[in-house]
C-alpha atoms as a PDB file:
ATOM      1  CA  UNK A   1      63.827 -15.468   9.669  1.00  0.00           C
ATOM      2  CA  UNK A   2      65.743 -18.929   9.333  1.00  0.00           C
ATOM      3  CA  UNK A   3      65.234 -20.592   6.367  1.00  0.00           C
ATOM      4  CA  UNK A   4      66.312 -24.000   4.218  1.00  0.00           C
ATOM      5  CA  UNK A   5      66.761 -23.568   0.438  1.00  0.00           C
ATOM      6  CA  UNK A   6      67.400 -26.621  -1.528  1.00  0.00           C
ATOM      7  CA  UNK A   7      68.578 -26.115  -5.211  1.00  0.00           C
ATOM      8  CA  UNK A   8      68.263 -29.654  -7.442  1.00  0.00           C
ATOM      9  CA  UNK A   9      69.050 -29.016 -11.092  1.00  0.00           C
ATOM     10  CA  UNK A  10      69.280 -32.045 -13.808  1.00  0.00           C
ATOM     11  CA  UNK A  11      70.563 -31.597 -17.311  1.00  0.00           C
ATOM     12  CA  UNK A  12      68.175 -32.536 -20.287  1.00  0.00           C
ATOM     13  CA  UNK A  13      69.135 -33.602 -23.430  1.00  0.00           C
ATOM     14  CA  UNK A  14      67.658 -30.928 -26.105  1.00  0.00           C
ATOM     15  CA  UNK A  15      70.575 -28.788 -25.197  1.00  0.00           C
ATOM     16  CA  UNK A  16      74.271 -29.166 -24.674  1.00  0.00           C
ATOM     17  CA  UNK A  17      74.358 -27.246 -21.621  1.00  0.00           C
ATOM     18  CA  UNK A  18      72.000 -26.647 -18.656  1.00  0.00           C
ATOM     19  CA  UNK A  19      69.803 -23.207 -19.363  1.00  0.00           C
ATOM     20  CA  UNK A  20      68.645 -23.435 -16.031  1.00  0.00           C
ATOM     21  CA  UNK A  21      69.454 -20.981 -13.721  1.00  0.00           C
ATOM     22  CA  UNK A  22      68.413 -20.108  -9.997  1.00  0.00           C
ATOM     23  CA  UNK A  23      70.035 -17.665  -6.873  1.00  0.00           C
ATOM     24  CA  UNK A  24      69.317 -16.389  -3.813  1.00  0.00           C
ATOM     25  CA  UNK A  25      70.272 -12.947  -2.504  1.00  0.00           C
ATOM     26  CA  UNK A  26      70.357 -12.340   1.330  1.00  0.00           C
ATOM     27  CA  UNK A  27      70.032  -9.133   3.536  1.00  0.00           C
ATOM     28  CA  UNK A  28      69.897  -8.205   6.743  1.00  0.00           C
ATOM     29  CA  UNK A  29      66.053  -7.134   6.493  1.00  0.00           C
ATOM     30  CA  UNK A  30      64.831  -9.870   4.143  1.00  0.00           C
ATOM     31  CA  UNK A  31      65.839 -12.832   1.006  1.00  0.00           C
ATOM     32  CA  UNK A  32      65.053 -12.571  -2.669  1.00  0.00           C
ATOM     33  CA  UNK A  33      65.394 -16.129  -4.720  1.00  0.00           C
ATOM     34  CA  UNK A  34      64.838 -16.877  -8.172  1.00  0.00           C
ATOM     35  CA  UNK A  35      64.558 -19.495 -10.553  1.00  0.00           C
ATOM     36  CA  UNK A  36      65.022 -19.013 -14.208  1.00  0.00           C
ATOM     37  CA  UNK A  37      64.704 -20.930 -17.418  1.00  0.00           C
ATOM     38  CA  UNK A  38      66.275 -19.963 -20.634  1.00  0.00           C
ATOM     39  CA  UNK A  39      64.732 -20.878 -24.159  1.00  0.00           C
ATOM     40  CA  UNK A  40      66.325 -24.010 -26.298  1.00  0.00           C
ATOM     41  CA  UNK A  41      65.840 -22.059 -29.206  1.00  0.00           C
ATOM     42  CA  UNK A  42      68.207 -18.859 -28.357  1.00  0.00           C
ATOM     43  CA  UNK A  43      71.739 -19.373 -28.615  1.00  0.00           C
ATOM     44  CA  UNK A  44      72.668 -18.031 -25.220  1.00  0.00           C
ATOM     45  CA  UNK A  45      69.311 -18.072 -23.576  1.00  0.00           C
ATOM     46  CA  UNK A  46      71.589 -20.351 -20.958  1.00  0.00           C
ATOM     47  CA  UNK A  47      73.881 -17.136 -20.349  1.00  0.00           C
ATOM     48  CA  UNK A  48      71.393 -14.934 -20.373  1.00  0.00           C
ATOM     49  CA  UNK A  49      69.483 -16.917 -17.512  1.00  0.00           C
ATOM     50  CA  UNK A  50      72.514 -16.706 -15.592  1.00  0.00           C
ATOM     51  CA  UNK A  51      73.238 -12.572 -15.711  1.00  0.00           C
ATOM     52  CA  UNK A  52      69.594 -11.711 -15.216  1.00  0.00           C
ATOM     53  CA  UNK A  53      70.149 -14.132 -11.868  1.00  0.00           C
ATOM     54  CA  UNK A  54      73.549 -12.254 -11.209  1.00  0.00           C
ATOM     55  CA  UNK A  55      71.924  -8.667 -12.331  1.00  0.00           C
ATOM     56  CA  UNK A  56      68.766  -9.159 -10.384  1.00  0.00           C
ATOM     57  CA  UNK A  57      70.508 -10.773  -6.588  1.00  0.00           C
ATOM     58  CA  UNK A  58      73.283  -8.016  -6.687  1.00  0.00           C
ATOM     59  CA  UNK A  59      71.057  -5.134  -7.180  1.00  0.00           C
ATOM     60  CA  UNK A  60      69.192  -6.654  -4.278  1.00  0.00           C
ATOM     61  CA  UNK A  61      71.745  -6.863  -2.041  1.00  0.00           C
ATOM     62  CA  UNK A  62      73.253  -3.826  -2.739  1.00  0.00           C
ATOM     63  CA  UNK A  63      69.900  -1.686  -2.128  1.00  0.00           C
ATOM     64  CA  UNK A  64      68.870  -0.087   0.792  1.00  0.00           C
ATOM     65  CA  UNK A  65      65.174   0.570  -0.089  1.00  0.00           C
ATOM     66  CA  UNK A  66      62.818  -1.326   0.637  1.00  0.00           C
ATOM     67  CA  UNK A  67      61.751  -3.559  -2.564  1.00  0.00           C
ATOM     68  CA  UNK A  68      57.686  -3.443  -3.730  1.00  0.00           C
ATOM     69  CA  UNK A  69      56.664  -4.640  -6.935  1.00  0.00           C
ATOM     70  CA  UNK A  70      57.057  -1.375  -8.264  1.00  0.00           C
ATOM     71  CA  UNK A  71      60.624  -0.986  -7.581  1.00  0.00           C
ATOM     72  CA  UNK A  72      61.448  -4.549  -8.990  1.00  0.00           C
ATOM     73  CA  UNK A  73      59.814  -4.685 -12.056  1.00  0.00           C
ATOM     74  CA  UNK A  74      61.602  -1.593 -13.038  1.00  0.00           C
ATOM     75  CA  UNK A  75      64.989  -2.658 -12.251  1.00  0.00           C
ATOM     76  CA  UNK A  76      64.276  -5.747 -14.146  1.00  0.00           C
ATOM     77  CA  UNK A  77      63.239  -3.269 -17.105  1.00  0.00           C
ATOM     78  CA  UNK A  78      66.618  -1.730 -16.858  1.00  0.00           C
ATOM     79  CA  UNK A  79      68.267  -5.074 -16.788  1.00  0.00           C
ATOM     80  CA  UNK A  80      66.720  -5.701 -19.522  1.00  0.00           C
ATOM     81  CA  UNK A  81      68.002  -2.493 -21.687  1.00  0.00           C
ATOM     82  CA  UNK A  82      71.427  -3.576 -20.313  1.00  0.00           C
ATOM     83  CA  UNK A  83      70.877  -6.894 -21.786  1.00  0.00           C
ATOM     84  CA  UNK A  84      68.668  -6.715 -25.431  1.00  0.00           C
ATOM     85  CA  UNK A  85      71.436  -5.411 -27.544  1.00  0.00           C
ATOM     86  CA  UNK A  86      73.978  -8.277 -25.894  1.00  0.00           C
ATOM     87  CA  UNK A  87      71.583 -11.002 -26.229  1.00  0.00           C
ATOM     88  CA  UNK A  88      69.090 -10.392 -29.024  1.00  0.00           C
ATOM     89  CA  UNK A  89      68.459 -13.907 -30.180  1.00  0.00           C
ATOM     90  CA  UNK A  90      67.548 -15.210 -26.492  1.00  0.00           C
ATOM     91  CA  UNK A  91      65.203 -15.345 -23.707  1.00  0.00           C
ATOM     92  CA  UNK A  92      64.274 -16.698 -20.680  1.00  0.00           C
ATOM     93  CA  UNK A  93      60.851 -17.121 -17.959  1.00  0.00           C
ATOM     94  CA  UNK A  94      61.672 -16.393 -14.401  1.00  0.00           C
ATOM     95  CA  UNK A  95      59.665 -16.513 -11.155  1.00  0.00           C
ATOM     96  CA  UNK A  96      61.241 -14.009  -8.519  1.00  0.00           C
ATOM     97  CA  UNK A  97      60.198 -14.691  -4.549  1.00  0.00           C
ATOM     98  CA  UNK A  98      61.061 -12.098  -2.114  1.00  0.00           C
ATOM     99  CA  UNK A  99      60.379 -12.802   1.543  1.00  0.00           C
ATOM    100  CA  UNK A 100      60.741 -10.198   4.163  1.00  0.00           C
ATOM    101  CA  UNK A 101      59.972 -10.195   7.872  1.00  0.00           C
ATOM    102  CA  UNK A 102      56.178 -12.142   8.306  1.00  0.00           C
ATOM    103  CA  UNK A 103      54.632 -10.389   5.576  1.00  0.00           C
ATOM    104  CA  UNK A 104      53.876 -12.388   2.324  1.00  0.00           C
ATOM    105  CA  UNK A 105      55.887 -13.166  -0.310  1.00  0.00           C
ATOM    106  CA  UNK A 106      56.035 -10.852  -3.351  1.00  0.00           C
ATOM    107  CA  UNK A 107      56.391 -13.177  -6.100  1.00  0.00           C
ATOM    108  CA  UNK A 108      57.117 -12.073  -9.753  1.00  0.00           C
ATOM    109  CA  UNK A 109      56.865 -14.072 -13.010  1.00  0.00           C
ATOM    110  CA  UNK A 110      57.059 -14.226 -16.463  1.00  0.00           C
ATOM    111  CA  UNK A 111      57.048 -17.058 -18.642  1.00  0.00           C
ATOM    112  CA  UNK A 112      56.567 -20.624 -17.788  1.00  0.00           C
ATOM    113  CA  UNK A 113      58.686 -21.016 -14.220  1.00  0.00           C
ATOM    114  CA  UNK A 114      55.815 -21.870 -11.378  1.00  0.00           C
ATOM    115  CA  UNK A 115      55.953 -21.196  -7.959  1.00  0.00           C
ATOM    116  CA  UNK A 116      54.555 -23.793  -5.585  1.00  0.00           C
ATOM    117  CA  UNK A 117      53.497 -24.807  -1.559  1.00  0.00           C
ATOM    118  CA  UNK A 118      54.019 -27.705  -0.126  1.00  0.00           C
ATOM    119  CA  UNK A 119      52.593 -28.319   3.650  1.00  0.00           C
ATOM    120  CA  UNK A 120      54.433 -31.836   4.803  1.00  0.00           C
ATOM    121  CA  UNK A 121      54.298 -34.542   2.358  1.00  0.00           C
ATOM    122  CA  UNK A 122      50.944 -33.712   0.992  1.00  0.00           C
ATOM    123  CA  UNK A 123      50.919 -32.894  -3.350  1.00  0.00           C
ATOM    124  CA  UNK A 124      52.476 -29.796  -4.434  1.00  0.00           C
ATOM    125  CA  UNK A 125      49.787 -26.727  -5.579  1.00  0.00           C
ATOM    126  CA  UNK A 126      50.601 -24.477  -7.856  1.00  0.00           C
ATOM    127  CA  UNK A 127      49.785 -21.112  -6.985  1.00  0.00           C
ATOM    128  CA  UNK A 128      50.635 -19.294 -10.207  1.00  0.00           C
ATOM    129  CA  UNK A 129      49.774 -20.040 -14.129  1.00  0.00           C
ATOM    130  CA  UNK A 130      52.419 -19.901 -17.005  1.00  0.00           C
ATOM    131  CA  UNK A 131      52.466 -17.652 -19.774  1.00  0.00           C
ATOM    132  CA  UNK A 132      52.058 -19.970 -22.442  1.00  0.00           C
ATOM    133  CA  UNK A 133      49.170 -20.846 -25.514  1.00  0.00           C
ATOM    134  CA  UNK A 134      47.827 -23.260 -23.649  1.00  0.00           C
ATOM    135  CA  UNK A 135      46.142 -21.502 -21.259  1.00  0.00           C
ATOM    136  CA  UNK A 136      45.488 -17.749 -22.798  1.00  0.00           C
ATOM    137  CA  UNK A 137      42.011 -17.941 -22.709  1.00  0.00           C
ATOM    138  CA  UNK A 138      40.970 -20.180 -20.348  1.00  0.00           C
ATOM    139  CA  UNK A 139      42.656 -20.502 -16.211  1.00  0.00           C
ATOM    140  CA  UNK A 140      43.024 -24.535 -16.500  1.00  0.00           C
ATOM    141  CA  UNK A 141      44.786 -26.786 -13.948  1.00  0.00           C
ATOM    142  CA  UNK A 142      48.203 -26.760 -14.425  1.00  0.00           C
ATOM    143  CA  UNK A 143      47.667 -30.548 -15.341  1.00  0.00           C
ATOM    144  CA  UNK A 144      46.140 -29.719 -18.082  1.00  0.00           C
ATOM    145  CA  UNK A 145      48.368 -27.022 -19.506  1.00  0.00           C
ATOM    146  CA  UNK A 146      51.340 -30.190 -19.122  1.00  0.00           C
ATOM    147  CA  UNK A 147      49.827 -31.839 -21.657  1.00  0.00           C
ATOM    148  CA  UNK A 148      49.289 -29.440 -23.996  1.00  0.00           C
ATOM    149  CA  UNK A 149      51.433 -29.520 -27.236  1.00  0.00           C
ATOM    150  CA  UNK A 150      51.259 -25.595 -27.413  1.00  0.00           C
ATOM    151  CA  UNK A 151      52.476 -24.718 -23.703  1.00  0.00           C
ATOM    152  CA  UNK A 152      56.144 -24.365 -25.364  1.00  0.00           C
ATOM    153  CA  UNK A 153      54.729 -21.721 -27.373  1.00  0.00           C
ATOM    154  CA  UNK A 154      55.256 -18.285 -24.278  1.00  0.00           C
ATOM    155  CA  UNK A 155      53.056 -15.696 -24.434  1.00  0.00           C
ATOM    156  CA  UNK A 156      55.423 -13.527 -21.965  1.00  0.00           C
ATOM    157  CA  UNK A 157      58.943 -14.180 -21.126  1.00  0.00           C
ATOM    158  CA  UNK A 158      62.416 -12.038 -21.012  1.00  0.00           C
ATOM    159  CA  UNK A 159      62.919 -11.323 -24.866  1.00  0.00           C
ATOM    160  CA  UNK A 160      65.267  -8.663 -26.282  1.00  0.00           C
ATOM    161  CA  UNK A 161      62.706  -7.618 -28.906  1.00  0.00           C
ATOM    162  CA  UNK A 162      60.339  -5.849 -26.183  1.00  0.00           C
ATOM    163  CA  UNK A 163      59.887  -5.409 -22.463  1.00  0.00           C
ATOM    164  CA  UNK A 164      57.162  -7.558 -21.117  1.00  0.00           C
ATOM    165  CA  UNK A 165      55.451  -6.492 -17.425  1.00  0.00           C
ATOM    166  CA  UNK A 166      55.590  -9.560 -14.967  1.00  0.00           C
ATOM    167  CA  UNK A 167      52.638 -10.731 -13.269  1.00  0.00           C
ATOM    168  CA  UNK A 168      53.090  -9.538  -9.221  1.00  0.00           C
ATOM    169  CA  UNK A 169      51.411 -11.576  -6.981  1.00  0.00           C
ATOM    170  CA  UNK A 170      51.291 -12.019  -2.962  1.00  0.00           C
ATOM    171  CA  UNK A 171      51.235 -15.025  -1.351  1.00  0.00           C
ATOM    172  CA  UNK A 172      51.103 -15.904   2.094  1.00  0.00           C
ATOM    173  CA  UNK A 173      54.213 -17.618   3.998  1.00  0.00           C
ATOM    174  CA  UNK A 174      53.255 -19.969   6.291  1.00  0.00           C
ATOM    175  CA  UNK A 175      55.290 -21.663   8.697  1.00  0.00           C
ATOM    176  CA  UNK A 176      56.349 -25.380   8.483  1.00  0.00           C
ATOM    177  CA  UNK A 177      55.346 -24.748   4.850  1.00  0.00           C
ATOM    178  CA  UNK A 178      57.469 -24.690   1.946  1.00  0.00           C
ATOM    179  CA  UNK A 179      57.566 -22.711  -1.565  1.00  0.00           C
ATOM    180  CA  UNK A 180      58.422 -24.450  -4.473  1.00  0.00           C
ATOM    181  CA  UNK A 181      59.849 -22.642  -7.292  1.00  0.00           C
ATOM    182  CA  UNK A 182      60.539 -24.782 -10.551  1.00  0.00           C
ATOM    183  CA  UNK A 183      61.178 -24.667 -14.222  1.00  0.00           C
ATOM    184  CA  UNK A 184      58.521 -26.337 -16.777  1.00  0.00           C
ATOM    185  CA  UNK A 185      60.950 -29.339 -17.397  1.00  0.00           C
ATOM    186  CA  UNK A 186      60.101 -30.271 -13.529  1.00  0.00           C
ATOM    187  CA  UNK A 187      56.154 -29.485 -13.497  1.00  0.00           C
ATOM    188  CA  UNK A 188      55.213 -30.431 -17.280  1.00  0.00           C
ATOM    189  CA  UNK A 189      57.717 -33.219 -17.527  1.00  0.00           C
ATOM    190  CA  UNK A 190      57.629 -35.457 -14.149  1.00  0.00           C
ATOM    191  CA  UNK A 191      54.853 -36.450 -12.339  1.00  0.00           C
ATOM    192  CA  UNK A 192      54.609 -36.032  -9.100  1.00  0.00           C
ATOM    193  CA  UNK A 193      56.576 -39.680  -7.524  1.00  0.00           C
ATOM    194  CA  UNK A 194      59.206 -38.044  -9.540  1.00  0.00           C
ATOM    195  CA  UNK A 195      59.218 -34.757  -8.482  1.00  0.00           C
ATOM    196  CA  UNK A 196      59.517 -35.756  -5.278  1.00  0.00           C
ATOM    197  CA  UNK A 197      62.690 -37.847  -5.728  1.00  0.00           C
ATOM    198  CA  UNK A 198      64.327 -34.458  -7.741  1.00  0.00           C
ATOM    199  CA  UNK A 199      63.378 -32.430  -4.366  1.00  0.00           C
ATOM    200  CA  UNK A 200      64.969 -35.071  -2.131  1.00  0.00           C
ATOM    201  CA  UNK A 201      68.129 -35.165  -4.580  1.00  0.00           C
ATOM    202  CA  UNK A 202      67.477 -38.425  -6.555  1.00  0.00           C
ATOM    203  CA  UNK A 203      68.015 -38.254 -10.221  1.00  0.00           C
ATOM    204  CA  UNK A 204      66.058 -40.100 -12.605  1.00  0.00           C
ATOM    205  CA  UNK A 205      68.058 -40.737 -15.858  1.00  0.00           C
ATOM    206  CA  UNK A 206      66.471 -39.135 -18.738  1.00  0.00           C
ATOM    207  CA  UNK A 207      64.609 -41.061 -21.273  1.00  0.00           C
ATOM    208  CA  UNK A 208      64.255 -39.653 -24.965  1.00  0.00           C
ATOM    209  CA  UNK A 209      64.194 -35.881 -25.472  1.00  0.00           C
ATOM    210  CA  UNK A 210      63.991 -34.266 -22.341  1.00  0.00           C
ATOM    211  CA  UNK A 211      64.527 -30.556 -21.026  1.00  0.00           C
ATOM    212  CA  UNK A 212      66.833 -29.549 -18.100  1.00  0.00           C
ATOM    213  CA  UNK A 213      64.423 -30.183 -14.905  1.00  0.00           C
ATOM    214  CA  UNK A 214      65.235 -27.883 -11.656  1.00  0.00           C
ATOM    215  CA  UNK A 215      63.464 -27.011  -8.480  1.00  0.00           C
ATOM    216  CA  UNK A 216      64.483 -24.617  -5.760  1.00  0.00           C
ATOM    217  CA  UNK A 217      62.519 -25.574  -2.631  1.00  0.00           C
ATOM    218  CA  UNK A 218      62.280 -22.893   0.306  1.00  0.00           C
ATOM    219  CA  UNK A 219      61.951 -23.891   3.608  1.00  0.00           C
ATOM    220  CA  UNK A 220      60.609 -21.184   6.098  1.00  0.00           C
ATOM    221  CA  UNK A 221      61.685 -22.585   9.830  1.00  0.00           C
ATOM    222  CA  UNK A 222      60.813 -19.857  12.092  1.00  0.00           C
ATOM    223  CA  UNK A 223      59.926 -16.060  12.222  1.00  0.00           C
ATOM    224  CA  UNK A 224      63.488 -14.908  13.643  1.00  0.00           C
ATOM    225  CA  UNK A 225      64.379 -11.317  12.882  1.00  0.00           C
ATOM    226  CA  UNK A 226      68.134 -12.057  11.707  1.00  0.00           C
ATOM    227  CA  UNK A 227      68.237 -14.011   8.207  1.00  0.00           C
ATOM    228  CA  UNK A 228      70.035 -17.343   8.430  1.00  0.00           C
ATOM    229  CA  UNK A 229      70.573 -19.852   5.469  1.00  0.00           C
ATOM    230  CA  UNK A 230      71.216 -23.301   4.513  1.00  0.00           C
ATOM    231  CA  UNK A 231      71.454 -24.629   1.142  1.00  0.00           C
ATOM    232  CA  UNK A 232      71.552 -28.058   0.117  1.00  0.00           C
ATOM    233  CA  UNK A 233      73.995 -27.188  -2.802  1.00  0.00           C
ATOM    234  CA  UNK A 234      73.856 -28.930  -5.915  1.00  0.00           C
ATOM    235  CA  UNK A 235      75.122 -28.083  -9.159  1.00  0.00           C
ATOM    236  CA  UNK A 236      76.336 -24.893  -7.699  1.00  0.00           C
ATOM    237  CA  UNK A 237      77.940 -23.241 -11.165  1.00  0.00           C
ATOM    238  CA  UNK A 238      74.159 -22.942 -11.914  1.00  0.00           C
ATOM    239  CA  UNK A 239      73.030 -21.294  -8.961  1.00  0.00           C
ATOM    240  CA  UNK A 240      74.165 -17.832  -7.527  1.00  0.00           C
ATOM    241  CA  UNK A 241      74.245 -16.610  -4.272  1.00  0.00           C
ATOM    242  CA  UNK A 242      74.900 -12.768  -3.016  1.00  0.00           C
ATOM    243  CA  UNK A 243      75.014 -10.871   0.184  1.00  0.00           C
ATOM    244  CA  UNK A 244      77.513 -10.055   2.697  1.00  0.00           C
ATOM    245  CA  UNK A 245      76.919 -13.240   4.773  1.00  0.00           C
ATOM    246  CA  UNK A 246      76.129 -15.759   2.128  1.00  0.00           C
ATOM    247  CA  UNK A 247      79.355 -17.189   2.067  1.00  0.00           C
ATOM    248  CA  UNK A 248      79.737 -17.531   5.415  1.00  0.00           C
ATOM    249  CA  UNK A 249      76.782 -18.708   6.818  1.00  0.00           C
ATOM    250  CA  UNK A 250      75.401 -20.999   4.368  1.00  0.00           C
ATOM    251  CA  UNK A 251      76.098 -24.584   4.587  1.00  0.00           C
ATOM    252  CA  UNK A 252      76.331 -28.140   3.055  1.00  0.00           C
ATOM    253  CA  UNK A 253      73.999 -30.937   3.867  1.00  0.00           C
END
């Protein structure tokens, strides 16, 4: 398969560094990418973003079996008895996409990162709900849950105190389509005329109290059997990439 994958990632202002993470792992058979967002509140929920990205893309690429939910969600549970003890104050959502060959997409999350399509210019959908207060008892638009003062509150997430089970979906990959993978400070804080100037690499300057807004967009371009890559990269000491030919064959636009 060929695909485009551009990373945009925007500091907010509740933090003094970005706790935004994303990454994209590449083998021969297939491409796992991720988007993560760690918690204001923890004091390293930034770092701890980061090596569940680096954890997560080099077990992938190191592998040789063939990855089903079942297999993922339990190497994130041993990530994350690697990790409790080191980080016990922090945690972090995270939406994990892997594509392989023309099937769907298996598509992981926890927490309050969405995962998105986008056909052309029309508005993005979300195809996943958070994990948050807001929406625990009733499925509401993901409109609504923005404007609710109790989304920040998780119900699930990456926390050292307990393992929580992912939701595992499938979604179908279409084509000239595009997945859209984002942290809450893109879906709950922009609306949409914004969101669309983050994907195309404008940034807005932030106004008040704002969280760190990033979206990693993932363009299929056709059904090739040999993975190729191209990453618009920005921000790159947020964003990790592993496999044999990711340094070589991804490129700059």
């Amino acid at each position: 398969m060929e695909m485009q994958l551009d990373w945009r990632s925007q500091q907010g202002t509740k933090t003094g560094d970005n706790r935004d993470y994303g990454g994209v792992g590449i083998r021969p058979d297939g491409v796992l990418c991720l988007v993560l967002d760690g918690s204001t509140s923890g004091p390293k929920s930034g770092e701890l973003a980061g090596q569940i990205a680096r954890d997560v893309i080099d077990w992938y690429v190191a592998t040789a079996e063939d990855v089903a939910a079942e297999t993922l969600t339990a190497q994130m549970r041993k990530i994350h008895g690697s990790l409790s003890k080191r980080f016990p104050r922090d945690k972090a959502s995270y939406v994990i996409v892997c594509l392989a060959g023309t099937g769907p997409a298996l598509v992981l999350h926890a927490g309050d990162c969405l995962l998105g399509r986008q056909v052309g210019k029309s508005p993005l959908q979300w195809l996943i709900r958070p994990h948050t207060l807001a929406n625990v008892i009733d499925d509401i638009p993901v409109a609504e849950i923005a404007e609710s003062h109790v989304r920040h509150r998780l119900t699930r997430s990456f926390r050292a105190r307990e393992f929580m089970l992912p939701d595992v979906t499938e979604i179908k990959v279409e084509q000239g389509s595009s997945l859209v993978a984002a942290t809450d400070g893109f879906w709950a804080e922009l609306n949409s005329e914004k969101q669309a100037m983050l994907m195309r690499g404008q940034i807005s300057p932030m106004i008040g109290e704002a969280d760190d807004r990033s979206v990693l967009t993932i363009r299929l371009l056709d059904n090739e059997q040999r993975v190729k890559f191209h990453l618009n990269e920005d921000r790159l000491e947020n964003f990790y990439i592993g496999g044999p030919s990711a340094r070589s064959e991804h490129r700059t636009k």
